[in-house]
Protein backbone atom coordinates (compact mmCIF):
# COMPACT_ATOMS: atom_id res chain seq x y z
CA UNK A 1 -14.15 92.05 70.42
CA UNK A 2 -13.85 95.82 69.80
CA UNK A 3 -14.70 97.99 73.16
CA UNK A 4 -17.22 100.52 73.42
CA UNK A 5 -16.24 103.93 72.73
CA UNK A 6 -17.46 107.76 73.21
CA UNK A 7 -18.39 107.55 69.71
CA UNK A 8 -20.62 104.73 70.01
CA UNK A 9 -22.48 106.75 72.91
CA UNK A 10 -22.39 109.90 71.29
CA UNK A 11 -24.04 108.12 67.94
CA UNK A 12 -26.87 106.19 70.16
CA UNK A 13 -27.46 109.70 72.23
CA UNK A 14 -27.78 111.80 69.09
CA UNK A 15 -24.82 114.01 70.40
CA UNK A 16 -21.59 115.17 69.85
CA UNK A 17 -18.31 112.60 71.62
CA UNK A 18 -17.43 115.65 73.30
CA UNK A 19 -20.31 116.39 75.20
CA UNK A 20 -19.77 112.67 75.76
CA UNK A 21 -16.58 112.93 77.03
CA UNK A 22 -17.62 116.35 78.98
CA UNK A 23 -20.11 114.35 81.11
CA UNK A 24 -18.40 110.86 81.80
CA UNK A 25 -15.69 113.16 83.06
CA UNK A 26 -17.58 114.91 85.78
CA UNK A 27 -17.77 118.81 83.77
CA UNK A 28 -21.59 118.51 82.98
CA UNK A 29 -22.54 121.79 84.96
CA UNK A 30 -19.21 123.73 84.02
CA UNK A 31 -19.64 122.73 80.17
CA UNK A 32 -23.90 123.99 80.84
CA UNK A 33 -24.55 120.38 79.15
CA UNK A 34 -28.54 120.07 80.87
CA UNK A 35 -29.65 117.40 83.23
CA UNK A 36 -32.04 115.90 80.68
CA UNK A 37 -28.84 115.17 78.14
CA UNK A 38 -26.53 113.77 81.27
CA UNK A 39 -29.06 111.52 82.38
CA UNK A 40 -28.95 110.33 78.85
CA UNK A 41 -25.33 109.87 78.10
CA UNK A 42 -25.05 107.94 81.59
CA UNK A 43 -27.96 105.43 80.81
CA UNK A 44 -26.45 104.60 77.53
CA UNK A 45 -22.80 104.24 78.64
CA UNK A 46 -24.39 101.69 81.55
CA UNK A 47 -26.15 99.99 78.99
CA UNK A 48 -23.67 99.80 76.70
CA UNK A 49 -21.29 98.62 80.07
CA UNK A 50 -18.71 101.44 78.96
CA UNK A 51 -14.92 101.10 80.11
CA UNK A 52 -12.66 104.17 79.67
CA UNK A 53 -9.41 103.49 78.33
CA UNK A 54 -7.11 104.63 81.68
CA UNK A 55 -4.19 105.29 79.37
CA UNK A 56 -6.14 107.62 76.51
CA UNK A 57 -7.79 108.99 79.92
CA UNK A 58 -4.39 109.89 81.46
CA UNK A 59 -3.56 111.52 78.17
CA UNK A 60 -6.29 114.03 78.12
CA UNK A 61 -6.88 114.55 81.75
CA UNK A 62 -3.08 113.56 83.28
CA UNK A 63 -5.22 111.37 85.75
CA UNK A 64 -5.26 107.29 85.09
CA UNK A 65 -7.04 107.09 88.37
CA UNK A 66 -4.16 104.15 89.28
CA UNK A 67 -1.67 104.06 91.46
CA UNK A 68 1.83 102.06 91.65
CA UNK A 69 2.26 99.74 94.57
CA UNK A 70 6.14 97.58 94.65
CA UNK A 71 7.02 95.46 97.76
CA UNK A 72 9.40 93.04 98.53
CA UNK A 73 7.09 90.23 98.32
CA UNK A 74 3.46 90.09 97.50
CA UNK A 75 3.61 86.05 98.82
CA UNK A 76 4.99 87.77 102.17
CA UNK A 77 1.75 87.34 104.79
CA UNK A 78 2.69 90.91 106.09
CA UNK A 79 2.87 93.12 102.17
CA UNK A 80 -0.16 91.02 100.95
CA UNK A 81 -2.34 92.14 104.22
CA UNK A 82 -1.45 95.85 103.50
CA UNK A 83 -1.14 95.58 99.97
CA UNK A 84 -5.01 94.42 100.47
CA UNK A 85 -5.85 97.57 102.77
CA UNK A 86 -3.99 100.05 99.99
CA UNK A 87 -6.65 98.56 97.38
CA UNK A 88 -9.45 98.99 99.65
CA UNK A 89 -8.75 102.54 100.59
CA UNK A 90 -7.55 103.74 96.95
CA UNK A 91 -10.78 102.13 96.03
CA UNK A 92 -12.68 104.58 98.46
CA UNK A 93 -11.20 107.29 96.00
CA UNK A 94 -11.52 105.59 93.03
CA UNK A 95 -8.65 104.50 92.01
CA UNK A 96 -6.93 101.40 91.09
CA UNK A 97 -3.86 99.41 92.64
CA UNK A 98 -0.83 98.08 90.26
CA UNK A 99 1.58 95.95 92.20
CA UNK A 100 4.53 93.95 91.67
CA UNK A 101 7.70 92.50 94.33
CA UNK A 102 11.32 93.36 93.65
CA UNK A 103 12.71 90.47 95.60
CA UNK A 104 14.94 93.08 97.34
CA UNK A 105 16.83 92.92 93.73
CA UNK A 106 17.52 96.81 92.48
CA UNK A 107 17.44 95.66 88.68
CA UNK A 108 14.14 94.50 89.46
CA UNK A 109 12.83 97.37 91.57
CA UNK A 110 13.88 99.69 87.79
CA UNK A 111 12.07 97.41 85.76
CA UNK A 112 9.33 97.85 87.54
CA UNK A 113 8.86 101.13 88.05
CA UNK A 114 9.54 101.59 84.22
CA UNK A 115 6.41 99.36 83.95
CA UNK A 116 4.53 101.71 86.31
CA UNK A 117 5.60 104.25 84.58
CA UNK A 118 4.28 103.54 81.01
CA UNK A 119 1.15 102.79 82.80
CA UNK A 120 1.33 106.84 84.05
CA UNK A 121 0.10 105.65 87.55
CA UNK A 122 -0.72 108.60 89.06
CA UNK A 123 1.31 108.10 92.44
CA UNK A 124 3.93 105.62 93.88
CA UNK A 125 3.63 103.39 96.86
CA UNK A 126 7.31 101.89 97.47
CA UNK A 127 9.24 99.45 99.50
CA UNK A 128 12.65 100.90 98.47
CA UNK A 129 15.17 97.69 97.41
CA UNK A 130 19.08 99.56 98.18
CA UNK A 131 20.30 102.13 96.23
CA UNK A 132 17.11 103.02 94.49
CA UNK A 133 17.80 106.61 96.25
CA UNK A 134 18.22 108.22 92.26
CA UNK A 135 14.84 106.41 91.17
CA UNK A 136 12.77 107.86 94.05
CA UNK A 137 14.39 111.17 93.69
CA UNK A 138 13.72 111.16 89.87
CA UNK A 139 10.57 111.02 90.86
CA UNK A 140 10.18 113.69 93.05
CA UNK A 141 11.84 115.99 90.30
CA UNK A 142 8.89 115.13 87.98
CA UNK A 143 6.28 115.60 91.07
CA UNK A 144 5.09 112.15 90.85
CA UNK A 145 3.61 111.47 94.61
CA UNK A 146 5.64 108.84 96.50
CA UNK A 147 5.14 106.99 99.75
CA UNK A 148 7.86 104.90 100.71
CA UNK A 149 6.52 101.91 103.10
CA UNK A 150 8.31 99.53 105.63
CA UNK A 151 11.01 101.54 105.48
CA UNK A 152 12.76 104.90 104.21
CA UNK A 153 15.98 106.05 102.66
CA UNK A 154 17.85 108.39 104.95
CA UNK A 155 19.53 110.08 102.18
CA UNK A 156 16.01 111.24 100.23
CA UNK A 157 13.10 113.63 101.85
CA UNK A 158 9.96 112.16 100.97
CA UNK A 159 7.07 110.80 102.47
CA UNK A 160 6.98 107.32 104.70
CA UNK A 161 4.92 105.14 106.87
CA UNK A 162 6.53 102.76 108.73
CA UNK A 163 6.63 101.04 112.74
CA UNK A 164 9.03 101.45 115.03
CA UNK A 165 11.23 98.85 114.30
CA UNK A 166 13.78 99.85 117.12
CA UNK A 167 11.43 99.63 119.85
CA UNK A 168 9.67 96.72 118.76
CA UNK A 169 12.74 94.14 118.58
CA UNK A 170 13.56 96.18 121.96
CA UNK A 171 10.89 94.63 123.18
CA UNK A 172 10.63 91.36 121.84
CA UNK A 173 14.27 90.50 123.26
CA UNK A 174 13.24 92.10 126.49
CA UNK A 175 10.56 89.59 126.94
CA UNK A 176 12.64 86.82 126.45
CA UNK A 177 14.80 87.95 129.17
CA UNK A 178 12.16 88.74 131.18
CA UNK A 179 11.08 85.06 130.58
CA UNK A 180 14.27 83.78 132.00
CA UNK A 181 16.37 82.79 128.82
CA UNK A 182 20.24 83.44 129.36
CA UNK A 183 21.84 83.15 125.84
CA UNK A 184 19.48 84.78 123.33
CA UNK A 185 20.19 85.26 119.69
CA UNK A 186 19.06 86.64 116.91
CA UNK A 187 18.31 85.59 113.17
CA UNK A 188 18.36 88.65 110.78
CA UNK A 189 18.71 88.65 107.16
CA UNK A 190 22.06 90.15 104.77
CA UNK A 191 20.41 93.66 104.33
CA UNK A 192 21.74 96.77 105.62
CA UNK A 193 18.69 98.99 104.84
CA UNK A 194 17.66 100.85 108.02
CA UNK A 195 14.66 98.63 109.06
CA UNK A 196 16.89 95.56 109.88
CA UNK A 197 19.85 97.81 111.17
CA UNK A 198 17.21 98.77 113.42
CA UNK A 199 15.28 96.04 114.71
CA UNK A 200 19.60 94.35 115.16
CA UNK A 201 20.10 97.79 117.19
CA UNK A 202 17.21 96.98 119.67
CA UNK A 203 17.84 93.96 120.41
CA UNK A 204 21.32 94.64 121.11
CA UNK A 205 20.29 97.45 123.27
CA UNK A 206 17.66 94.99 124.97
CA UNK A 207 20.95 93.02 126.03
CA UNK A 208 22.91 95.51 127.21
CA UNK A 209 20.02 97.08 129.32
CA UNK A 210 19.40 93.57 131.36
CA UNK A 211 23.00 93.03 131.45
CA UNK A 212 23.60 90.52 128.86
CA UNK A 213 26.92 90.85 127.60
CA UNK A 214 26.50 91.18 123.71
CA UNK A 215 28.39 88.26 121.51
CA UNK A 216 28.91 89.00 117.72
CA UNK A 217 28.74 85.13 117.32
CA UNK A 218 24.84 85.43 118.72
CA UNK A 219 24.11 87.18 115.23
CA UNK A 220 23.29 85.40 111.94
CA UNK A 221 22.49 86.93 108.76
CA UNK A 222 21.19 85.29 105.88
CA UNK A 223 20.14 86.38 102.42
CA UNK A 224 17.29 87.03 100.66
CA UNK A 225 17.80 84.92 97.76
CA UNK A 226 18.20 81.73 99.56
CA UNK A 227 15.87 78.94 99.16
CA UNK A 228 13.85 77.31 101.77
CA UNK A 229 16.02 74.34 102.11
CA UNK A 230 19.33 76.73 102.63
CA UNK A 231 17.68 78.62 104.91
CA UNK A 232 16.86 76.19 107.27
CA UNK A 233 20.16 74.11 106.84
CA UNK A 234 21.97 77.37 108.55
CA UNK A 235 19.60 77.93 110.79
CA UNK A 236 20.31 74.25 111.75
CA UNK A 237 23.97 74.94 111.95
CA UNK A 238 23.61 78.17 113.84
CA UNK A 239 21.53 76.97 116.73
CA UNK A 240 24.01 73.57 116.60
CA UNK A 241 27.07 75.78 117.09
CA UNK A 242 26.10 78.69 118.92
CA UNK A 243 23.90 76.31 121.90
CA UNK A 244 21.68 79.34 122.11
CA UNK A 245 18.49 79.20 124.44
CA UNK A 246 16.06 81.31 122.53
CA UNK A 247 16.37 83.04 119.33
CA UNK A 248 14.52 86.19 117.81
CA UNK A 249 14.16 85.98 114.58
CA UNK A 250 13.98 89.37 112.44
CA UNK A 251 11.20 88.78 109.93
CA UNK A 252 7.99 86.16 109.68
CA UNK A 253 10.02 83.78 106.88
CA UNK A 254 12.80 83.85 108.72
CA UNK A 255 10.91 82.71 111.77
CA UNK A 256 8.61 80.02 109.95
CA UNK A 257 11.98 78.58 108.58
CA UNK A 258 13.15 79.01 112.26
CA UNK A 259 10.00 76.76 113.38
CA UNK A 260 10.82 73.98 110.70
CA UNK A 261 14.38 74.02 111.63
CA UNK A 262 13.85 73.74 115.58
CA UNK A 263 11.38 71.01 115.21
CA UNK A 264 13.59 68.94 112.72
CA UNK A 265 16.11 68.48 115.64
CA UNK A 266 13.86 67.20 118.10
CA UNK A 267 13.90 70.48 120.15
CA UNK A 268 10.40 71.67 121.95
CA UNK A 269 9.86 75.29 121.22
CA UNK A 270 9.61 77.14 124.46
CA UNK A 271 11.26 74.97 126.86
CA UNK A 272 14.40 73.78 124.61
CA UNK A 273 14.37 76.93 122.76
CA UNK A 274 12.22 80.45 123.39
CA UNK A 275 11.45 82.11 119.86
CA UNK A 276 9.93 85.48 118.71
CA UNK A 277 9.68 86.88 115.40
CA UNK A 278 9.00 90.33 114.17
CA UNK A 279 5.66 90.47 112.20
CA UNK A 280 3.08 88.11 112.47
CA UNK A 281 1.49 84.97 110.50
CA UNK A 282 -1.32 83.02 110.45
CA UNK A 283 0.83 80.70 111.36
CA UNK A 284 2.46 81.38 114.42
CA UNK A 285 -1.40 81.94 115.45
CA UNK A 286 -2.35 78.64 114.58
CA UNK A 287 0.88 76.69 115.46
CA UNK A 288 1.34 74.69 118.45
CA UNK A 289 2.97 76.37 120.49
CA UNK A 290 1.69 79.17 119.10
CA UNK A 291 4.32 81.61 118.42
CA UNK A 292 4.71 85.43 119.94
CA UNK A 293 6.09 87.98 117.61
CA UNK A 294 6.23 91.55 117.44
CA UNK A 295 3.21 92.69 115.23
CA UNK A 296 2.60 95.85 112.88
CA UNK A 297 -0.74 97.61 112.68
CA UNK A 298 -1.48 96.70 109.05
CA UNK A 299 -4.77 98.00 108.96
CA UNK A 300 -3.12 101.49 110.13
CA UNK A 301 -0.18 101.54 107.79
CA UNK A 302 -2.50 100.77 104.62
CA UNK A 303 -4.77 103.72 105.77
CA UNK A 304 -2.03 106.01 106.68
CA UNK A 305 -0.30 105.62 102.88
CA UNK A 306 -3.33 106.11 101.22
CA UNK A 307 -4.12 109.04 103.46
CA UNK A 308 -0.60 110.62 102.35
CA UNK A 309 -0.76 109.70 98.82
CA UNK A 310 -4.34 111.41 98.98
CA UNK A 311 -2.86 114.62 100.20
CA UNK A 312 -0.05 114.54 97.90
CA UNK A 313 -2.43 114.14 94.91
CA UNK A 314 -4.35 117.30 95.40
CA UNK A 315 -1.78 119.09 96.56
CA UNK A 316 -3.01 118.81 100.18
CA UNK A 317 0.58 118.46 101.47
CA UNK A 318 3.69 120.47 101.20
CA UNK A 319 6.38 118.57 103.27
CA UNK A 320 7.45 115.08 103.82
CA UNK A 321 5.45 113.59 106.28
CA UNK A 322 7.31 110.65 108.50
CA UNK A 323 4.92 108.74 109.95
CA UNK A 324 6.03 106.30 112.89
CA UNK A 325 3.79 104.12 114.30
CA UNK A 326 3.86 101.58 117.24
CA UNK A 327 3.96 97.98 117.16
CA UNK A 328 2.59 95.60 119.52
CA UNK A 329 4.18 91.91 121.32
CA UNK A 330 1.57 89.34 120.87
CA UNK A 331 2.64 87.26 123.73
CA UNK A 332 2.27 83.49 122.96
CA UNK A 333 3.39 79.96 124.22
CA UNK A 334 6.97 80.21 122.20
CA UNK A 335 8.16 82.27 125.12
CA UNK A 336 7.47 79.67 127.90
CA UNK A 337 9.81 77.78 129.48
CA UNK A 338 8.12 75.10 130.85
CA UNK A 339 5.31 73.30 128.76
CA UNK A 340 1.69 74.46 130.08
CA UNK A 341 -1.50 71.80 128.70
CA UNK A 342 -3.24 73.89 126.34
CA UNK A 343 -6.99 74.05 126.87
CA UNK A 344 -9.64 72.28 124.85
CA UNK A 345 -11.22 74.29 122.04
C-alpha cells in the first residue's frame, strides 16, 4: 500500500506541497502561511494519518528526529531498564530510539554503527566494545553528538555517564568483610575496559584496607562469549578449588550463573557461601535468599544521557561532560551467615 504524501495533502487542501511541507515542519509564521490554511493542512494530514518519511526528512532538514542507541546486551536486565528510560526521555523531545547489542564483539559494534549511520540518526548513545576509540572519534570529526554509557574510553574526550564503579565494588567487598567472611573472591569477566578494571581495583583495595592479604588465585575471569553451561561449569571449578567463603561477582549474569552454580553443589547461599553482585535483577529480588548487589541508578543514567545528548544537539554544550554518579548496596539475605526464617508475606 502506497503511503501518504505532501502531495496528496497539498491536492486535498487546494495548495501548493510546499506550503505543505512549510507547515508540517513547524515554519508556518516565518513562511506568513495564515492560521486559516495551517489549520487546514493539519486536519487533512490527521485525517489522512500522515507519516513523514524520517530519511527524505533528514535530507531536507539534516534532522531524522532518531537517535542511535548500541549496548552490550539489550537481554541484559540492567541495558534494557535504561535503554527503556532513553526511549522515554528522547520521546519527551520527540525523537525516536534505534538500538542494537554488540556482544562486546568490535566487528559487531562497526556494523552497527554503519547501520545507524545510513539511518542518519541524529546523535549516538554508546556502550564502547574495545578499540572502537577511531569509530567514536570519527564521529566527533563529523560533529555527530555522542554519549558513551557504562563506561568511557580514556584515550577519547567525549561525553559519558556512568557510576562509580570503583567505589561501588569497594563497598560491596567491604560488606562482606564486615559480615565476617575470611576468604572472599571475586568473579569478573575477560575484559580489560576500565569499568571491570575498576570494580577488580575496589575490591582489591576493600582487602587490603581490612587487612586481607590479596591472592591472585581469589580472581577468576571469564569471557563474554561463553555459554550458560560453560559458565557455570568454571564457576563450579573455581569455588571447588579455591574453598572460598563468599564470592563477589562483577556483573548480574555472572552472578545469576553464580546462584545456579552454588545451589547445584548443595551449598546454602549465605551461610556456606556469602555472594554479592554488581547491578541488580529481578531476580536476586525475588530469590530466596534474596541476593544483595551493588545497584546503579537507572532511572538517573537514562535521564542524564538524554539530558547530554539534548545539549549536544542544539549546541547547548561545548565540552565533554563526565558525569559520575553513585551507586547504592542493596543489602539482602546473601550476605548472612547464619540462616534467619524469613517472614510470611
Amino acid at each position: 500500500m502506497k503511503g501518504i504524501s505532501i502531495k496528496d495533502i497539498a491536492r486535498q487542501a487546494g495548495v501548493s506541497p510546499t506550503t505543505v511541507s512549510f507547515v508540517l515542519n513547524g515554519k508556518a509564521k516565518e513562511k506568513r502561511i495564515s492560521d486559516q490554511v495551517s489549520k487546514k493542512i493539519l486536519k487533512i494530514a490527521n485525517k489522512l494519518k500522515y507519516k513523514p518519511n524520517q530519511l527524505a526528512r533528514g535530507l531536507r532538514t539534516g534532522k531524522t528526529k532518531t537517535l542511535g542507541l548500541i549496548v552490550e546486551d539489550i537481554a541484559n536486565n540492567f541495558f534494557a531498564n535504561v535503554a527503556k528510560v532513553v526511549e522515554d526521555e528522547a520521546d519527551k523531545h520527540g525523537y525516536k530510539v534505534l538500538y542494537g547489542s554488540t556482544e562486546d564483539n568490535s566487528d559487531k559494534a562497526r556494523g552497527l554503527l554503519e547501520v545507524l549511520k545510513y539511518r542518519q540518526v541524529d546523535g549516538y548513545i554508546i556502550t564502547p566494545a574495545k578499540n572502537m576509540e577511531k569509530e567514536i572519534e570519527l564521529l566527533k570529526m563529523v560533529r555527530k553528538p555522542v554519549v558513551l554509557m557504562d563506561r568511557y574510553l580514556p584515550n577519547v574526550d567525549s561525553h559519558y555517564v556512568v557510576v562509580d564503579n570503583f567505589q561501588g565494588a569497594f563497598a560491596a567487598t567491604s560488606h562482606l568483610v564486615e559480615q565476617g567472611y575470611k576468604k572472599i573472591g571475586i568473579i569478573t569477566t575477560t575484559s580489560d575496559q576500565v569499568q571491570m578494571k575498576q570494580r577488580l581495583d575496589g575490591f582489591v583495595a576493600a582487602l587490603k584496607k581490612h587487612g586481607i592479604p590479596f591472592n591472585k588465585n581469589v580472581v577468576k575471569r571469564l569471557p563474554f562469549e561463553m555459554d550458560r553451561a560453560a559458565h557455570t561449569q568454571e564457576i563450579i571449578r573455581y569455588l571447588r578449588t579455591t574453598k572460598v567463603d563468599a564470592v563477589f561477582f562483577a556483573t548480574n549474569y555472572l552472578g545469576i550463573y553464580g546462584i545456579e552454580s552454588i545451589r547445584s553443589m548443595g551449598l546454602r547461599i549465605g551461610p556456606d557461601v556469602g555472594m554479592v553482585s554488581f547491578d541488580d535483577h529481578d531476580l536476586f529480588r525475588l530469590h530466596s535468599p534474596s541476593i544483595t548487589c551493588v545497584s546503579q541508578p537507572i532511572e538517573e543514567i537514562g535521564r542524564q544521557i538524554v539530558n547530554l545528548l539534548m545539549k549536544e544537539l542544539n549546541h547547548a554544550s561545548s565540552t565533554s561532560q563526565h558525569l559520575v554518579l553513585s551507586p547504592t548496596l542493596e543489602v539482602r539475605q546473601s550476605t548472612q551467615k547464619t540462616v534467619q526464617a524469613e517472614l510470611p508475606a
